[in-house]
C-alpha atoms as a PDB file:
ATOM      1  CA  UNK A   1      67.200 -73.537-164.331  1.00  0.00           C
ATOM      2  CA  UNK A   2      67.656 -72.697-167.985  1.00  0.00           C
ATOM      3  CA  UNK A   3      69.359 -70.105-170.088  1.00  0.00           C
ATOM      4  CA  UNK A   4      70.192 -69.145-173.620  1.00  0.00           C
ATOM      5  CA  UNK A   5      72.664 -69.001-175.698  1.00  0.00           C
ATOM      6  CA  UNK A   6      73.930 -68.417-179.240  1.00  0.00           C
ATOM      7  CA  UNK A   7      70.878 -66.261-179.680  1.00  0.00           C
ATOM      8  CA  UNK A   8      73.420 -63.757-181.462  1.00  0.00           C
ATOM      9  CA  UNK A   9      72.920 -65.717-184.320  1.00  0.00           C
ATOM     10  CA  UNK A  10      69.546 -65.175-184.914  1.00  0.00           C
ATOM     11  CA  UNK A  11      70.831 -61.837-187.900  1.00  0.00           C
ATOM     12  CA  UNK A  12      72.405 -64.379-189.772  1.00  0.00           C
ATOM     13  CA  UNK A  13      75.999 -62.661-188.512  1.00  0.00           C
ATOM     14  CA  UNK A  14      78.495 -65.189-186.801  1.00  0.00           C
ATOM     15  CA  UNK A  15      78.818 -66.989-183.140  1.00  0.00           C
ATOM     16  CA  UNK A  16      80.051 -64.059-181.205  1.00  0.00           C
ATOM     17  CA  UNK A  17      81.684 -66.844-178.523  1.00  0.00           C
ATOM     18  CA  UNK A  18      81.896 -69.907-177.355  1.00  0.00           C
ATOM     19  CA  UNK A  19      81.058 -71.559-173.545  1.00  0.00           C
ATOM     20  CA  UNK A  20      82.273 -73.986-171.433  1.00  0.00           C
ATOM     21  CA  UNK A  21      80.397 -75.522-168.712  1.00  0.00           C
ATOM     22  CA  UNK A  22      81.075 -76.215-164.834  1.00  0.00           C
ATOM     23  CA  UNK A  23      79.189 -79.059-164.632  1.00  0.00           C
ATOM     24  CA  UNK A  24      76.958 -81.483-166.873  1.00  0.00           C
ATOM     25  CA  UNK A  25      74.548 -79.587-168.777  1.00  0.00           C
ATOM     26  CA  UNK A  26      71.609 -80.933-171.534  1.00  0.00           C
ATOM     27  CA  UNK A  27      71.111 -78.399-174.382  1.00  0.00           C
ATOM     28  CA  UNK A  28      68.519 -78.359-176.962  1.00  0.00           C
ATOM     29  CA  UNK A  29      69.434 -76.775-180.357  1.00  0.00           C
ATOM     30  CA  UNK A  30      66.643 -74.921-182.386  1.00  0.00           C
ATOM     31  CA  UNK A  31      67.816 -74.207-186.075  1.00  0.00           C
ATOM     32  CA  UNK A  32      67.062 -70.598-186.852  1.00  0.00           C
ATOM     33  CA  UNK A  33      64.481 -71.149-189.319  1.00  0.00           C
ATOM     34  CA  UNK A  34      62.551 -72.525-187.176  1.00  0.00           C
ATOM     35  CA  UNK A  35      63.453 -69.560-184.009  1.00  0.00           C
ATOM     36  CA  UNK A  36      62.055 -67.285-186.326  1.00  0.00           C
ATOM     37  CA  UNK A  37      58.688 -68.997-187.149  1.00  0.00           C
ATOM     38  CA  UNK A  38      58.557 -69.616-182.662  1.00  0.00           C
ATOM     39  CA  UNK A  39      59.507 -65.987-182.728  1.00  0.00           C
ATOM     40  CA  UNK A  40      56.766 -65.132-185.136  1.00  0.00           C
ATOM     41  CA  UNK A  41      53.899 -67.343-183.870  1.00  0.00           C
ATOM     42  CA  UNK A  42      54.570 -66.663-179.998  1.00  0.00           C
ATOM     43  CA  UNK A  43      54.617 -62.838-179.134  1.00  0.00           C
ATOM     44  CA  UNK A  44      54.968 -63.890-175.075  1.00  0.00           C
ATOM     45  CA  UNK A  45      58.276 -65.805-176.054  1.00  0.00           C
ATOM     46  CA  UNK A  46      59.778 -62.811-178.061  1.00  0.00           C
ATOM     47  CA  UNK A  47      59.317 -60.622-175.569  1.00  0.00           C
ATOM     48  CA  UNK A  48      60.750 -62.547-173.046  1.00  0.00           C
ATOM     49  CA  UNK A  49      63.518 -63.574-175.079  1.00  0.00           C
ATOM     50  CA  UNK A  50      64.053 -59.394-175.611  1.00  0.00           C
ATOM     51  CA  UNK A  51      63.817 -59.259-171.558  1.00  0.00           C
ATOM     52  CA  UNK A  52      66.660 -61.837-171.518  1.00  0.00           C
ATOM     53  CA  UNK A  53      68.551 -60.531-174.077  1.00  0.00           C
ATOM     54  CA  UNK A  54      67.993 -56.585-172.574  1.00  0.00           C
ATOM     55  CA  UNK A  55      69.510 -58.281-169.267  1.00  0.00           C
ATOM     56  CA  UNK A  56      72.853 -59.411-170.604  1.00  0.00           C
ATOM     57  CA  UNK A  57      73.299 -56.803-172.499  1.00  0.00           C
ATOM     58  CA  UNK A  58      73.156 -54.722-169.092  1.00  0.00           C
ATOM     59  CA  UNK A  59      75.610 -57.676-167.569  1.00  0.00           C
ATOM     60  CA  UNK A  60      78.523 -57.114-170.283  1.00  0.00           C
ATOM     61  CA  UNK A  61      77.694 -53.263-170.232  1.00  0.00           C
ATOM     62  CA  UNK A  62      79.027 -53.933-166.287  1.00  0.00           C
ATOM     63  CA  UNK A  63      81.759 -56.260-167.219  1.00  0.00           C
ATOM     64  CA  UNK A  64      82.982 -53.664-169.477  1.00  0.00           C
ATOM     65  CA  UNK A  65      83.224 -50.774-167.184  1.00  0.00           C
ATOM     66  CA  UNK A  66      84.680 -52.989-164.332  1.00  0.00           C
ATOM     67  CA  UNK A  67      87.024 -54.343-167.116  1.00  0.00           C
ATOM     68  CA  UNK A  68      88.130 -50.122-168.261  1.00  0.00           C
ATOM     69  CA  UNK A  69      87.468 -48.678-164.341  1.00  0.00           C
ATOM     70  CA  UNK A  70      88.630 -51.675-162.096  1.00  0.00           C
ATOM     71  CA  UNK A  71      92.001 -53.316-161.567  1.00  0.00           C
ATOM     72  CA  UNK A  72      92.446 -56.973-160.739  1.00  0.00           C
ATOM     73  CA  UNK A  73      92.280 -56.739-156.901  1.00  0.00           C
ATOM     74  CA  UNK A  74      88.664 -54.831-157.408  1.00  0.00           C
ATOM     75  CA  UNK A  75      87.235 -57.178-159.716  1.00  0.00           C
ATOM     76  CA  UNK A  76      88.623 -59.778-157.728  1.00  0.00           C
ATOM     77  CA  UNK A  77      86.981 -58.738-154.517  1.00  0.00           C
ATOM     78  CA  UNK A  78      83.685 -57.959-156.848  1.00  0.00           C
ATOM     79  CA  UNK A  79      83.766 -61.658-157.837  1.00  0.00           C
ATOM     80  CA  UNK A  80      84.363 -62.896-154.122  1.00  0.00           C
ATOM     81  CA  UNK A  81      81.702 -60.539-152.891  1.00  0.00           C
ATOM     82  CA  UNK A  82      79.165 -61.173-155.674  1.00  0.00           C
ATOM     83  CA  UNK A  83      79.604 -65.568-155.316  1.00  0.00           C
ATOM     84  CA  UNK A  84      80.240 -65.938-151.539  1.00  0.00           C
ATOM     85  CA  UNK A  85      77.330 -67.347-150.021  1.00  0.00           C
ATOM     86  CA  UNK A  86      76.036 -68.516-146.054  1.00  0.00           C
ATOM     87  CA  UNK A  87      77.233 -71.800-145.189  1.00  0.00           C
ATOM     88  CA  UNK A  88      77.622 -72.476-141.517  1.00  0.00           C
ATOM     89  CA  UNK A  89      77.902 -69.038-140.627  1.00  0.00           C
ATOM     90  CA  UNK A  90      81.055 -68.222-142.837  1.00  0.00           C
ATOM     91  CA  UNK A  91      81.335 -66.841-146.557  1.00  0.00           C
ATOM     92  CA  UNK A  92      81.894 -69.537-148.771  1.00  0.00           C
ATOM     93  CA  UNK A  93      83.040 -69.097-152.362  1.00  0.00           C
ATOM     94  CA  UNK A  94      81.223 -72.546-153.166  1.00  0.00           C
ATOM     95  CA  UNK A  95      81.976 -73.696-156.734  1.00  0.00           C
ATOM     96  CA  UNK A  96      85.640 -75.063-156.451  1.00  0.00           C
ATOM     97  CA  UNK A  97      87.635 -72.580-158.934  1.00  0.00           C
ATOM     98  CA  UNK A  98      91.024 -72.474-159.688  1.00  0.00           C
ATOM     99  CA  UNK A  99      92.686 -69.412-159.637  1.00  0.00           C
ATOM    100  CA  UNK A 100      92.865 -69.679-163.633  1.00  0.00           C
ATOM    101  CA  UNK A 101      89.255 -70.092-163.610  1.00  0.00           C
ATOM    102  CA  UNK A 102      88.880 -67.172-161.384  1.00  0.00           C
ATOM    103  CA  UNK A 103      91.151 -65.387-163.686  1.00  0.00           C
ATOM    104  CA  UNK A 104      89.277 -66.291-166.708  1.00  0.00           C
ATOM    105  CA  UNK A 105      86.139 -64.916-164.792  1.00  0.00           C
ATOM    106  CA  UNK A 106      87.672 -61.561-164.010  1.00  0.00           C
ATOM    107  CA  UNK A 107      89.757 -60.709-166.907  1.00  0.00           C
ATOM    108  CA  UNK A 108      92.777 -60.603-165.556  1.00  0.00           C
ATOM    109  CA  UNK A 109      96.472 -63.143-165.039  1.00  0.00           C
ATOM    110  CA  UNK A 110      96.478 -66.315-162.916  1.00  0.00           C
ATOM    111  CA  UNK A 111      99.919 -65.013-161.668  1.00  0.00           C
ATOM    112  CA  UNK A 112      97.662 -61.865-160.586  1.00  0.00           C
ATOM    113  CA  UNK A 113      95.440 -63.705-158.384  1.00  0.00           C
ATOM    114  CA  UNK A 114      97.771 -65.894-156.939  1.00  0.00           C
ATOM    115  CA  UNK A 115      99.634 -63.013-155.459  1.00  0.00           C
ATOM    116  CA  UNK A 116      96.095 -61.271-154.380  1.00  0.00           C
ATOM    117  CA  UNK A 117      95.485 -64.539-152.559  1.00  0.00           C
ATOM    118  CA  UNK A 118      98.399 -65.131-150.782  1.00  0.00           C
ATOM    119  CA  UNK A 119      98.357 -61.466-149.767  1.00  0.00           C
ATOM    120  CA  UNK A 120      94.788 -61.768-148.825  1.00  0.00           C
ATOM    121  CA  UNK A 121      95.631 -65.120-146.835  1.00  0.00           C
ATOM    122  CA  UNK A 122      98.585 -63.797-145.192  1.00  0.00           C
ATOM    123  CA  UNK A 123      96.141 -61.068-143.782  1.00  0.00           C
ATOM    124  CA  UNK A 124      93.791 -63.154-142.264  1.00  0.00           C
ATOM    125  CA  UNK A 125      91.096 -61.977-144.756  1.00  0.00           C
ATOM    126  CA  UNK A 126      90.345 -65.271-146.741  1.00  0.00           C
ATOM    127  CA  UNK A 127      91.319 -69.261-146.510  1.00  0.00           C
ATOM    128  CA  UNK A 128      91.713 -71.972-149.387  1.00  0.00           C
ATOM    129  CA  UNK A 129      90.952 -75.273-148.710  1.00  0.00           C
ATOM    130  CA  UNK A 130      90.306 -77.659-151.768  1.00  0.00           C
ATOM    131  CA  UNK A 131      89.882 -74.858-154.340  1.00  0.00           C
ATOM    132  CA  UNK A 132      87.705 -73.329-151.848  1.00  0.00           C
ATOM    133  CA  UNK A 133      87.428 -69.609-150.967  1.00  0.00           C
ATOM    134  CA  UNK A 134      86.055 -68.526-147.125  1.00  0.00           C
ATOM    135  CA  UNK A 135      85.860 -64.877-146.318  1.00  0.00           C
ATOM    136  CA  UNK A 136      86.950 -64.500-142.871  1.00  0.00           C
ATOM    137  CA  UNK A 137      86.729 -60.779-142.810  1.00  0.00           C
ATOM    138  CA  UNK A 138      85.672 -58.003-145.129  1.00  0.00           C
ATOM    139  CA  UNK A 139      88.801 -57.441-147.892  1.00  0.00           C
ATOM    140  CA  UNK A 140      90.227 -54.565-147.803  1.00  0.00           C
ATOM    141  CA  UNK A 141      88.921 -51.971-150.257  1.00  0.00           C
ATOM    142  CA  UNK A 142      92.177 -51.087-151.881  1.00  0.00           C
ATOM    143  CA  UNK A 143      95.288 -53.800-152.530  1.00  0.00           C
END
């Protein structure tokens, strides 16, 4: 699996952001100059890098209306609905997040989704075992 990043540079204009990763990672760095000339010399790569760079633009274009048209408790139960996967039978949130991560991820306070949680494990809807999120029944659609 591979991805990139820090393509923003590529106008000459500043990093835009920075990343941290969940696990280990390998990264190559290409200096621009030499971006441009793969750019140049490889039409199939430029338009794929375009297709990549078309996607996340439609990603943050969704961020950013969940950001301005969802509260917390919506974009949290976007995030649980969007990462829970099968695993025997039950919905498993299964990277081990803690709720500042998941905070970090949805844009709002870890004070925020600690009291979503609790509500949400009080009603029977989710458990949290090891930093570990399982669905027990759909969540509610309003908190």
């Amino acid at each position: 699996m591979g991805d990139y990043f820090g393509e923003l540079v590529l106008d000459g204009g500043p990093r835009s952001a920075s990343i941290m990763t969940l696990e280990p990672c390998r990264f190559f760095v290409i200096p621009r100059g030499d971006m441009e000339g793969l750019l140049d010399r490889n039409p199939a790569f430029a338009r794929h890098l375009i297709r990549m760079l078309i996607g996340k633009v439609r990603t943050l274009t969704q961020k950013v209306l969940d950001l301005a048209l969802k509260d917390v408790y919506g974009r949290f139960a976007k995030f649980i609905d969007e990462n829970a996967v099968e695993q025997k039978g039950m919905r498993v949130v299964s990277e081990r997040l803690t709720q500042h991560d998941i905070a970090a991820r949805i844009g709002g306070s870890r004070e925020m989704v600690n009291r979503i949680v609790k509500d949400l494990t009080a009603g029977g809807y989710i458990s949290v075992d090891s930093k570990q999120i399982t669905v027990h029944k759909k969540l509610p659609p309003h908190w």
